[in-house]
Protein backbone atom coordinates (compact mmCIF):
# COMPACT_ATOMS: atom_id res chain seq x y z
CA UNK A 1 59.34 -87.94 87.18
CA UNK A 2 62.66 -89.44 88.30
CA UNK A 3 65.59 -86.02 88.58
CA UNK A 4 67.23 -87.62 85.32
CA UNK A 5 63.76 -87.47 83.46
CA UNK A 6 62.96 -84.27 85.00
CA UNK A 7 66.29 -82.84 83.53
CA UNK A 8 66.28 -84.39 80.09
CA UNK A 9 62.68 -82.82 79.59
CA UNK A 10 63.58 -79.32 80.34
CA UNK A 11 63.26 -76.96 77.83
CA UNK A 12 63.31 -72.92 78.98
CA UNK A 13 61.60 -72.54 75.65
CA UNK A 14 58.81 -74.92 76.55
CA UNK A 15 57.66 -74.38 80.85
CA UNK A 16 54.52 -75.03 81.96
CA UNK A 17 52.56 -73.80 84.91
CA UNK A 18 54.05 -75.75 87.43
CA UNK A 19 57.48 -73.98 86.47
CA UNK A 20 56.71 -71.18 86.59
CA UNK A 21 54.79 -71.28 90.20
CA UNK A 22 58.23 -73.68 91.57
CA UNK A 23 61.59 -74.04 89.20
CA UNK A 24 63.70 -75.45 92.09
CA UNK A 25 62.77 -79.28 91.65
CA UNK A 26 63.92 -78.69 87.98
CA UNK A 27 66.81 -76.60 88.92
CA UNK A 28 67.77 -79.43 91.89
CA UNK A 29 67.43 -82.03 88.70
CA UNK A 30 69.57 -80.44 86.69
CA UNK A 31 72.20 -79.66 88.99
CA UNK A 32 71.98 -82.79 90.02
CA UNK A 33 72.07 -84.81 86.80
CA UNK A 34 72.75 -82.00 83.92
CA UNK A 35 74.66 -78.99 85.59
CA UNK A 36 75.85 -78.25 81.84
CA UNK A 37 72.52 -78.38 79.97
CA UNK A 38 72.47 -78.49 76.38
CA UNK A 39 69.19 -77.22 75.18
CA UNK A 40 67.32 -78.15 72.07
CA UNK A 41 68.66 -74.87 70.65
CA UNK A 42 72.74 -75.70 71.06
CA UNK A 43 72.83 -73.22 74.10
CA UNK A 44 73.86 -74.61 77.41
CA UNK A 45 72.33 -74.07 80.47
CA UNK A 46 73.65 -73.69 83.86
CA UNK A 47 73.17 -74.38 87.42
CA UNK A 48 76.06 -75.16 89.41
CA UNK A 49 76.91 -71.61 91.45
CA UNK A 50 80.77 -72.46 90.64
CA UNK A 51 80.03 -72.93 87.18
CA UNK A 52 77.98 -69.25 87.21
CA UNK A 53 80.41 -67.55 89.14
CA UNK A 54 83.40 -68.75 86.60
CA UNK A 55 81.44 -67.55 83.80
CA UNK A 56 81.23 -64.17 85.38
CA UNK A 57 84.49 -64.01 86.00
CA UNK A 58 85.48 -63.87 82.15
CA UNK A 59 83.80 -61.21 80.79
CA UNK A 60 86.26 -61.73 77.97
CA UNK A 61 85.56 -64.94 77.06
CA UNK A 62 81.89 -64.94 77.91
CA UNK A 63 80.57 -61.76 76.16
CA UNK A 64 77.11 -60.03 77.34
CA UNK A 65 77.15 -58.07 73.70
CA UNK A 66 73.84 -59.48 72.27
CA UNK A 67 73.74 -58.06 68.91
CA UNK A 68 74.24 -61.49 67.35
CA UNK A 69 71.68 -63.40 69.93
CA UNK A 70 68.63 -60.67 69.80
CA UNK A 71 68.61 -60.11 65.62
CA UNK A 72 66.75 -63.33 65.27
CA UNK A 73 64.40 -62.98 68.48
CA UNK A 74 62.97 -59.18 67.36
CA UNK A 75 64.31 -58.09 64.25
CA UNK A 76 67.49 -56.02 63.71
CA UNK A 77 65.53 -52.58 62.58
CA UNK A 78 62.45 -53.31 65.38
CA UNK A 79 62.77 -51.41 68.88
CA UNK A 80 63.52 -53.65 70.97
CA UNK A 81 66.43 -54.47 69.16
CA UNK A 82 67.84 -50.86 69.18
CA UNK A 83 67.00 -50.42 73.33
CA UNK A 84 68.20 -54.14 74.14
CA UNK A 85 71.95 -53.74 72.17
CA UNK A 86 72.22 -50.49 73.41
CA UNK A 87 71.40 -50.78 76.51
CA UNK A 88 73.96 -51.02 79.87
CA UNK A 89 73.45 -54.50 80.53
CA UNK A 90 73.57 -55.42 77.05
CA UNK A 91 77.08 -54.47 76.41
CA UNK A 92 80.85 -55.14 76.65
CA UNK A 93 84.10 -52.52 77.25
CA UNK A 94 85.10 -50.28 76.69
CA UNK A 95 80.91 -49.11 75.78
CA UNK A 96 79.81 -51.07 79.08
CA UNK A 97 82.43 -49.17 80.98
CA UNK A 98 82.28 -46.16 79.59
CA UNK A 99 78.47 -45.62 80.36
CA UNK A 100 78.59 -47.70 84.20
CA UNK A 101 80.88 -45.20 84.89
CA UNK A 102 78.26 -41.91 84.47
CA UNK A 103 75.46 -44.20 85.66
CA UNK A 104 77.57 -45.11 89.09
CA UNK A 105 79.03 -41.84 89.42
CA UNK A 106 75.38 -40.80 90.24
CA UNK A 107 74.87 -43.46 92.46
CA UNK A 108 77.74 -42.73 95.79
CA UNK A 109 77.25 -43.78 98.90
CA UNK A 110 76.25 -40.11 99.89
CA UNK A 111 74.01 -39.64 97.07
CA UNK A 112 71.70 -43.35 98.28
CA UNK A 113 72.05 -41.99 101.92
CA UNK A 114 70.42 -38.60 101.28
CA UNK A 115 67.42 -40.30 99.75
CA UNK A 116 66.98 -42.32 103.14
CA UNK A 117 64.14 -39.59 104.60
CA UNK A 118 62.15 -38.94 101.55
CA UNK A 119 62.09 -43.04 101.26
CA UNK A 120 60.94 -43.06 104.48
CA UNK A 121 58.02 -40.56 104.40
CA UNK A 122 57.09 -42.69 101.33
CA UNK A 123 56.68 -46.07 102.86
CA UNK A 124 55.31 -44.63 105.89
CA UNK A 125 52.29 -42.89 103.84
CA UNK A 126 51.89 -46.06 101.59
CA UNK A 127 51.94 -47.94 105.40
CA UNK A 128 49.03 -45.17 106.46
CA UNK A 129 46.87 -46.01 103.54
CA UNK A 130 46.87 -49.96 103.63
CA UNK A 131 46.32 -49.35 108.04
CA UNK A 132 43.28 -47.67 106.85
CA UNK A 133 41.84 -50.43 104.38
CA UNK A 134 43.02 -53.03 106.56
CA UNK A 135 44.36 -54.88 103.51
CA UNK A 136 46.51 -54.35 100.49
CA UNK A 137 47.68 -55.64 97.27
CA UNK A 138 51.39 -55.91 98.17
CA UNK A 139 52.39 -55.79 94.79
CA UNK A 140 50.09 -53.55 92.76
CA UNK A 141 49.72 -50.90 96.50
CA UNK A 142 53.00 -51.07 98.19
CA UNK A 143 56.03 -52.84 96.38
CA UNK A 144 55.90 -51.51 93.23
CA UNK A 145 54.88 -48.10 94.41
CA UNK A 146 58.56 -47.00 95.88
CA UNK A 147 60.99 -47.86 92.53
CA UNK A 148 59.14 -45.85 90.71
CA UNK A 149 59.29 -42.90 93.16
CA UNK A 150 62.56 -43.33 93.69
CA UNK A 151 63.77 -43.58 90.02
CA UNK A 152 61.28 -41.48 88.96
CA UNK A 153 63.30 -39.17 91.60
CA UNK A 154 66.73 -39.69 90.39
CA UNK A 155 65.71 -38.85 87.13
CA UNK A 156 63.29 -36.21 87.86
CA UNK A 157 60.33 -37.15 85.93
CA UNK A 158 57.41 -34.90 86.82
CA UNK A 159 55.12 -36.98 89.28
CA UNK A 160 51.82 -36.32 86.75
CA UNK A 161 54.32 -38.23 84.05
CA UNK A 162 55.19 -41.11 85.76
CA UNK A 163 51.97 -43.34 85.38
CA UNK A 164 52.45 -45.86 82.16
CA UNK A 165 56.31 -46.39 83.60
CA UNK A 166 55.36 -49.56 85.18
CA UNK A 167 53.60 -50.50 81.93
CA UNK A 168 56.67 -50.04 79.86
CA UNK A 169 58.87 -51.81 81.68
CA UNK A 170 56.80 -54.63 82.02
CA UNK A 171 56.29 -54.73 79.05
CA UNK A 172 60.09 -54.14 77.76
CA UNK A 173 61.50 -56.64 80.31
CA UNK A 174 58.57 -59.13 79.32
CA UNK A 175 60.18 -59.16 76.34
CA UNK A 176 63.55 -60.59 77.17
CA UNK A 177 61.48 -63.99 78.27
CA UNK A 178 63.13 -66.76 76.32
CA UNK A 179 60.01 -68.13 74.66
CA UNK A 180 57.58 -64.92 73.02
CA UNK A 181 53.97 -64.31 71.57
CA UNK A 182 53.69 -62.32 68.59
CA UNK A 183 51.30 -60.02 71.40
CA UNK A 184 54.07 -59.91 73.49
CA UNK A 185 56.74 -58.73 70.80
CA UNK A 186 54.19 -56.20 69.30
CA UNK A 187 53.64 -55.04 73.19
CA UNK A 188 57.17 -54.59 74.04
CA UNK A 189 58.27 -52.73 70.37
CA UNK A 190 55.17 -50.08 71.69
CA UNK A 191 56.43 -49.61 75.00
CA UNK A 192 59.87 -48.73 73.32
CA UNK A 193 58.71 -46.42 71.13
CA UNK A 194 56.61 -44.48 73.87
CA UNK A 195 59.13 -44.25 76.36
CA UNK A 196 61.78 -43.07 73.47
CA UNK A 197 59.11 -40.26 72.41
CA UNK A 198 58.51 -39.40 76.23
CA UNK A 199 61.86 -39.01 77.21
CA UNK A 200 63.08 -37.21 73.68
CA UNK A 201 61.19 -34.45 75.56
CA UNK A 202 61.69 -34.92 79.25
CA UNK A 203 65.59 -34.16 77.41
CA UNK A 204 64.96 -31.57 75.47
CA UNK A 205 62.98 -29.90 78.99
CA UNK A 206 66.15 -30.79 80.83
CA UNK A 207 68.34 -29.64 78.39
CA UNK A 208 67.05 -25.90 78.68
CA UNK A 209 66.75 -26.09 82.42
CA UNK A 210 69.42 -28.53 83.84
CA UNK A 211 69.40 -29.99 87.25
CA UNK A 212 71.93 -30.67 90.21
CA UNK A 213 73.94 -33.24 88.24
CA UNK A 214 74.70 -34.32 91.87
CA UNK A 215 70.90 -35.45 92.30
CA UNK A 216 69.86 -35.42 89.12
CA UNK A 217 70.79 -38.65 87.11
CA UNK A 218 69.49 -37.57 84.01
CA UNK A 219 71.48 -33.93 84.01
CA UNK A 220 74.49 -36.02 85.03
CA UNK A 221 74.09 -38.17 82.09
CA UNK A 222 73.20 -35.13 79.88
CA UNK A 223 76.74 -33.61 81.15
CA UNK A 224 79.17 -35.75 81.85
CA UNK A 225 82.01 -37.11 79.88
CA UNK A 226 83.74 -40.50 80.39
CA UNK A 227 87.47 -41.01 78.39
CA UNK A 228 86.89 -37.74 76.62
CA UNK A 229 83.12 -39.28 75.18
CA UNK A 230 79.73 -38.02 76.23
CA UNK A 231 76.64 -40.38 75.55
CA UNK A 232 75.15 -40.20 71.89
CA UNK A 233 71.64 -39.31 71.86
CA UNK A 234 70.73 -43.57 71.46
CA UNK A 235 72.68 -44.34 74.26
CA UNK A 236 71.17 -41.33 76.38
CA UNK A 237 67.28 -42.62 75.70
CA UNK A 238 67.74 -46.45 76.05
CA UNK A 239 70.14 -46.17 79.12
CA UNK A 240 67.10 -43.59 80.81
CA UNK A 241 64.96 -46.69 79.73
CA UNK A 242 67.43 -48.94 81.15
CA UNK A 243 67.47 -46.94 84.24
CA UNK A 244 64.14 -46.96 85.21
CA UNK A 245 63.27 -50.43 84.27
CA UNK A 246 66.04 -52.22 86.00
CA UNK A 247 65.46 -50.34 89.13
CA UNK A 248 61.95 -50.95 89.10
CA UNK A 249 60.95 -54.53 87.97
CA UNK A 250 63.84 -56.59 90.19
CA UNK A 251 63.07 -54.17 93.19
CA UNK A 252 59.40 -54.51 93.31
CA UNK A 253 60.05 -58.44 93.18
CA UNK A 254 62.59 -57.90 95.63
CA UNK A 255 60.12 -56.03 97.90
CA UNK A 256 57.51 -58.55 97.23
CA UNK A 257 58.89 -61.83 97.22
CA UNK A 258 60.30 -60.91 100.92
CA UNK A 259 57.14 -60.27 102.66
CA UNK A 260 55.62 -63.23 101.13
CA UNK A 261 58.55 -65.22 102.52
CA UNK A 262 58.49 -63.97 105.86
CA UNK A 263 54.83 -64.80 105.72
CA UNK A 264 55.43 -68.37 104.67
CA UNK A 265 58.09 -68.85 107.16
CA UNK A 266 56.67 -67.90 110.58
CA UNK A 267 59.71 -68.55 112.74
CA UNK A 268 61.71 -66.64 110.30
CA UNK A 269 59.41 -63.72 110.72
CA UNK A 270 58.99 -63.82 114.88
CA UNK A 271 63.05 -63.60 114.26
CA UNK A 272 63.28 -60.74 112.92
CA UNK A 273 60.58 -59.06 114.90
CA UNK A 274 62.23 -60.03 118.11
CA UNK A 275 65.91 -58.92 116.65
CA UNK A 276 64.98 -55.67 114.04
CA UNK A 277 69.14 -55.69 113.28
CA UNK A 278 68.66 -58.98 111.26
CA UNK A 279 66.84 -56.67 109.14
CA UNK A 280 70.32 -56.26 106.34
CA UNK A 281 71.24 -60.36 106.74
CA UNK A 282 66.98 -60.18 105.95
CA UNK A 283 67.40 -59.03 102.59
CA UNK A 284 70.47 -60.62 101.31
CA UNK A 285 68.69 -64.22 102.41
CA UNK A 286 65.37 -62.75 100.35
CA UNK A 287 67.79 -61.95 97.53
CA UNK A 288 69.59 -65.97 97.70
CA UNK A 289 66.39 -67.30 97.85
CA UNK A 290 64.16 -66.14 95.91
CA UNK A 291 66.44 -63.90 93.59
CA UNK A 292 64.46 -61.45 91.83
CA UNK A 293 66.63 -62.14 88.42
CA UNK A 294 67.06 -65.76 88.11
CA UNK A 295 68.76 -65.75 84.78
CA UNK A 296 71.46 -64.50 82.51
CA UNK A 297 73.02 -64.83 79.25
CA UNK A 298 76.57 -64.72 78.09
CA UNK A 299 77.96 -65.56 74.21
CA UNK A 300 81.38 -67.76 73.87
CA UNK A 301 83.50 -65.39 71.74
CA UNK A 302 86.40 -68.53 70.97
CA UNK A 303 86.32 -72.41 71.62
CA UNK A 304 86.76 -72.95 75.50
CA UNK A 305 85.42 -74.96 78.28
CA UNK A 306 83.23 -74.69 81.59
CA UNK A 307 84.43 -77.24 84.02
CA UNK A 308 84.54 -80.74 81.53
CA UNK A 309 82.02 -79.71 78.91
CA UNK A 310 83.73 -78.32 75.49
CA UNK A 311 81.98 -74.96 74.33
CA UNK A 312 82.56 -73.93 70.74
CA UNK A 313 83.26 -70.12 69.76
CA UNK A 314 79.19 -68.52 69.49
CA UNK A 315 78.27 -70.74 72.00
CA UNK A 316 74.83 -69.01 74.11
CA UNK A 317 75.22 -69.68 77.38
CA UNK A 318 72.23 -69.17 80.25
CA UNK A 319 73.30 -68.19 84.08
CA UNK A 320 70.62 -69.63 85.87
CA UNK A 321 71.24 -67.41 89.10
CA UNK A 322 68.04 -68.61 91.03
CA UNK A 323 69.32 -72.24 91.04
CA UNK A 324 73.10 -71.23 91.80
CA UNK A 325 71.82 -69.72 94.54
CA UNK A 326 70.29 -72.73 96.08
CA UNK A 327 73.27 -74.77 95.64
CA UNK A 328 73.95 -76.75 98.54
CA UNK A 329 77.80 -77.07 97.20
CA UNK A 330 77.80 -73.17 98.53
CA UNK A 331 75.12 -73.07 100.71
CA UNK A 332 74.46 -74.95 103.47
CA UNK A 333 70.84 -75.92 104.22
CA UNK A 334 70.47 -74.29 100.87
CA UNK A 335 66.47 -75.20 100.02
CA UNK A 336 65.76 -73.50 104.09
CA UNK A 337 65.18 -69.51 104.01
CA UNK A 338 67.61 -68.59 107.07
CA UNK A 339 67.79 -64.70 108.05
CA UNK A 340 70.68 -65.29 109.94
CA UNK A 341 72.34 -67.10 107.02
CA UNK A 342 76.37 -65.80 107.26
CA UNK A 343 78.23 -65.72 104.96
CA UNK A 344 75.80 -65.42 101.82
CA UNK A 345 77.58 -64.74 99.17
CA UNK A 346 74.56 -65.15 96.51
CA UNK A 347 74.72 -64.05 92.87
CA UNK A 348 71.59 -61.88 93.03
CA UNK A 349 73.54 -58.79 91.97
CA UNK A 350 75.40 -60.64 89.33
CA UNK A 351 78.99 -60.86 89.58
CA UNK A 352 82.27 -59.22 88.36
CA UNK A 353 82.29 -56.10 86.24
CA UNK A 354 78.26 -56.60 85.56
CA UNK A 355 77.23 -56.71 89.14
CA UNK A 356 74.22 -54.22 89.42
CA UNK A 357 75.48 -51.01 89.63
CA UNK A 358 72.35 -50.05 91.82
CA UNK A 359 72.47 -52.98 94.35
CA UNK A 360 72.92 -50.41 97.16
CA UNK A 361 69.97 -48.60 96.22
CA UNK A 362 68.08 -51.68 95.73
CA UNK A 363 69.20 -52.65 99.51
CA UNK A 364 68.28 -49.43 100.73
CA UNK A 365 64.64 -49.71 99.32
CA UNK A 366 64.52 -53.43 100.53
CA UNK A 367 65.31 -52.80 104.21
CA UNK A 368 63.36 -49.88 104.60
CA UNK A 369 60.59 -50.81 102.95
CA UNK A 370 60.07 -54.84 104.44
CA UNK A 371 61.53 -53.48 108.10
CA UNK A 372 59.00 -51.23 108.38
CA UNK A 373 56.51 -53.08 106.98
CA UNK A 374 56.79 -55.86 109.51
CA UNK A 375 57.19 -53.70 112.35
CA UNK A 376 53.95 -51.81 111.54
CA UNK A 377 51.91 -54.90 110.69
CA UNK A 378 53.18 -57.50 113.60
CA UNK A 379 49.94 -59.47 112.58
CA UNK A 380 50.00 -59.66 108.93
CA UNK A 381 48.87 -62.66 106.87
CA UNK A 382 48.14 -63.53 103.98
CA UNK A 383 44.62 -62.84 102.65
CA UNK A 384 44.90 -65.75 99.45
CA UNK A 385 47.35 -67.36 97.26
CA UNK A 386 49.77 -65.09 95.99
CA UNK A 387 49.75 -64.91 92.22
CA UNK A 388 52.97 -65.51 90.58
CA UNK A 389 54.09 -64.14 87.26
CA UNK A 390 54.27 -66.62 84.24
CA UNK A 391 57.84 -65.58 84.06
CA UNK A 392 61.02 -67.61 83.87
CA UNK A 393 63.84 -64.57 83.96
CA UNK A 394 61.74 -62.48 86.31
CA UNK A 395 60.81 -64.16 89.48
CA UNK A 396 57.93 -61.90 90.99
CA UNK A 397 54.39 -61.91 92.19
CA UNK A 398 51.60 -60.02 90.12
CA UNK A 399 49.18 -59.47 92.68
CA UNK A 400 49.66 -60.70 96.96
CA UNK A 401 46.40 -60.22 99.14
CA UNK A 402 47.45 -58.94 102.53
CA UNK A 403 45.53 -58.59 105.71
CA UNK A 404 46.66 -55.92 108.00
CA UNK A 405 44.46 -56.08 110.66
C-alpha cells in the first residue's frame, strides 16, 4: 500500500499481525499523511512528537480522568473499572497529586541508590544460572525476573507470595488494549479481584506490624498524609496494584526489548562493549526506540484545537508515544538505533505532571541489568525469532531464545 492508503486503513481497533510484529511503517504513514487521525470511533489519533508533547503539556485541557471513557469498555460496577478510575495514572488533581506525592516520596534519589547492591546480587545470580544452561529465555528467565523483585521489595511482599504477580498484571494491563475478547475482559476482572483479596491481607499483616516507611512503600502509603488526607482503603489497594504492575510490565519490556536491539544491531553492541560509559545514553536510545509504552490517552474537557485540527469538548484523544519518538522532525536519523544519540529527549516516561514517577528506578534496573548482561555474555546471539506480544499499548517480547555460550 501507498503511505496515504496505509493511513486511511488504520484502525487501532482493527491490527493485524503484521502490526503488531512492526507499527512504524503505519506510524511513518500517518505522520506523514494523517498526523491528526480521526478514527472510526470520533477519537483522534496522534503521531507528530510536537503534537504529543503539546498535549502533555495541558493537563487541563487534555484530562487523563477516564471515568467517562472506561464505563462503556468494562462496565461501571465490574473491577476493572473500580482499579482503572482509581488508579494513579488514571487520574487528574488535586487526586493525581495528592497520591504521586506519597508514591514519589518513597521513591528519592537515596532510597533507588540503596537498592543498587541487592539489584546487583540479583542479576548476577540470574547471570550464574543462564552461564550454566548456556541459554535463556530472556523474557520469561531474566527480564521479567528483577521488577518483580524489586517491587515485590519496595512493597515487601513475602517472596513465597509473589508468584501469580506477573499473571495479574498481565492480565490487568492486557486489559487496557484498545480492541478486547470477552476472555480477555473476564481474565482481567479475575486478576483484579485476586490481587484486591491478596493485598486486603498483606494490609491488614502490615497494619499490625508496620515497616520502615523509609523502605517500605506500602507502610509509607499506609502512614502518610498528603494536604491533611490519607489514602481511602480503594485508593490504598488499586494504587499497590498500580504499583506493582506499572513497574513490572514496561520494565521487563524495557529490559527485553534492549538486548534484542543490541543483538540486532551489531555495531551498536561492539560500541558499547568497547565504551561500558555509553551504558546510561544505552538505555534512553532503547527507551526512544522501542518505547516500552507506545500509547496514551487524554479526554478534551472544552472545544479546542491541536495544531489546525478543531477538537470538540469529550473529544478521546490517543498519544501514540512509540511513533513520536521516531519522528525525524525531533530526531535526527530517527528510524537508526544510535547509543550515542545526544540529546534524546524521547517521551518514553511521558511528559509533564504524568511523567512516570518511577523512571529512575526503571533506569536503574535497565542499566544494571543490560550492562551486565552484555559484559558477561560478549558472545551472545540470538537462539530464534523473538516472539512479540500481540499488543498495541505494550510493546514487549513474550518469549527471546538466547545463546550464551
Amino acid at each position: 500500500m501507498t503511505p496515504t492508503e496505509r493511513a486511511q486503513a488504520f484502525d487501532l481497533r482493527q491490527l493485524d499481525a503484521a502490526f503488531y510484529a512492526d507499527p512504524y511503517p503505519v506510524y511513518d504513514a500517518l505522520r506523514a499523511t494523517e498526523p491528526i487521525k480521526k478514527m472510526p470511533d470520533g477519537s483522534l489519533f496522534l503521531t507528530r512528537y510536537k503534537d504529543v508533547q503539546a498535549v502533555y503539556r495541558d493537563p487541563k485541557t487534555f484530562s487523563s480522568d477516564k471515568t467517562v471513557e472506561f464505563g462503556p469498555k468494562y462496565g461501571a460496577n465490574t473491577p476493572l473499572f473500580a482499579h482503572h478510575t482509581t488508579s494513579l495514572v488514571f487520574n487528574d488533581p488535586p487526586r493525581h497529586t495528592r497520591v504521586r506525592k506519597l508514591i514519589a516520596g518513597a521513591l528519592t534519589a537515596r532510597a533507588i541508590a540503596a537498592m543498587e547492591p541487592g539489584l546487583v546480587r540479583l542479576i548476577d545470580d540470574l547471570l550464574d544460572q543462564a552461564a550454566g544452561r548456556g541459554q535463556i529465555d530472556l523474557i520469561g528467565e531474566f527480564a521479567s525476573a528483577i521488577p518483580v523483585e524489586v517491587i515485590g521489595n519496595l512493597l515487601d511482599v513475602p517472596h513465597d507470595e509473589r508468584e501469580p504477580l506477573r499473571d495479574w498484571s498481565l492480565a490487568i494491563l492486557g486489559a487496557l488494549e484498545p480492541a478486547l475478547t470477552a476472555q480477555q475482559h473476564e481474565k482481567g476482572n479475575r486478576a483484579v479481584t485476586e490481587f484486591i483479596d491478596y493485598l486486603v491481607t498483606l494490609v491488614a499483616r502490615r497494619r499490625s506490624n508496620p515497616g520502615d516507611p523509609q523502605h517500605d512503600v506500602l507502610t509509607r502509603l499506609i502512614q502518610s498524609e498528603s494536604d491533611g488526607e490519607k489514602l481511602n482503603e480503594a485508593e490504598l489497594l488499586h494504587n499497590c496494584i498500580f504499583i506493582l504492575n506499572a513497574g513490572h510490565e514496561t520494565t521487563t519490556n524495557l529490559i527485553g526489548n534492549g538486548i534484542v536491539l543490541l543483538a540486532q544491531w551489531p555495531e551498536q553492541r561492539a560500541r558499547l562493549e568497547a565504551q561500558p560509559e555509553l551504558i546510561e545514553s544505552t538505555i534512553e536510545e532503547c527507551l526512544r526506540y522501542e518505547s516500552s509504552n507506545q500509547l496514551g490517552n487524554r479526554i478534551a474537557t472544552a472545544d479546542t484545537r491541536i495544531a489546525d485540527t478543531d477538537v470538540a469538548r469529550g473529544t478521546p484523544v490517543t498519544l501514540c508515544i512509540g511513533a513520536a519518538n521516531r519522528d525525524s522532525d525531533q530526531f535526527d536519523h530517527a528510524d537508526i538505533f544510535d547509543i550515542t544519540r545526544d540529546p534524546n529527549r524521547h517521551l518514553a516516561f511521558g511528559f509533564g505532571i504524568h511523567q512516570c514517577a518511577g523512571l529512575s528506578l526503571a533506569r536503574l534496573e535497565a542499566r544494571i541489568a543490560i550492562g551486565r548482561f552484555v559484559a558477561r555474555f560478549p558472545a551472545f546471539r540470538l537462539a530464534g525469532d523473538p516472539l512479540r506480544a500481540q499488543r498495541a499499548r505494550f510493546r514487549g517480547f513474550v518469549e527471546a531464545p538466547v545463546s550464551v555460550k
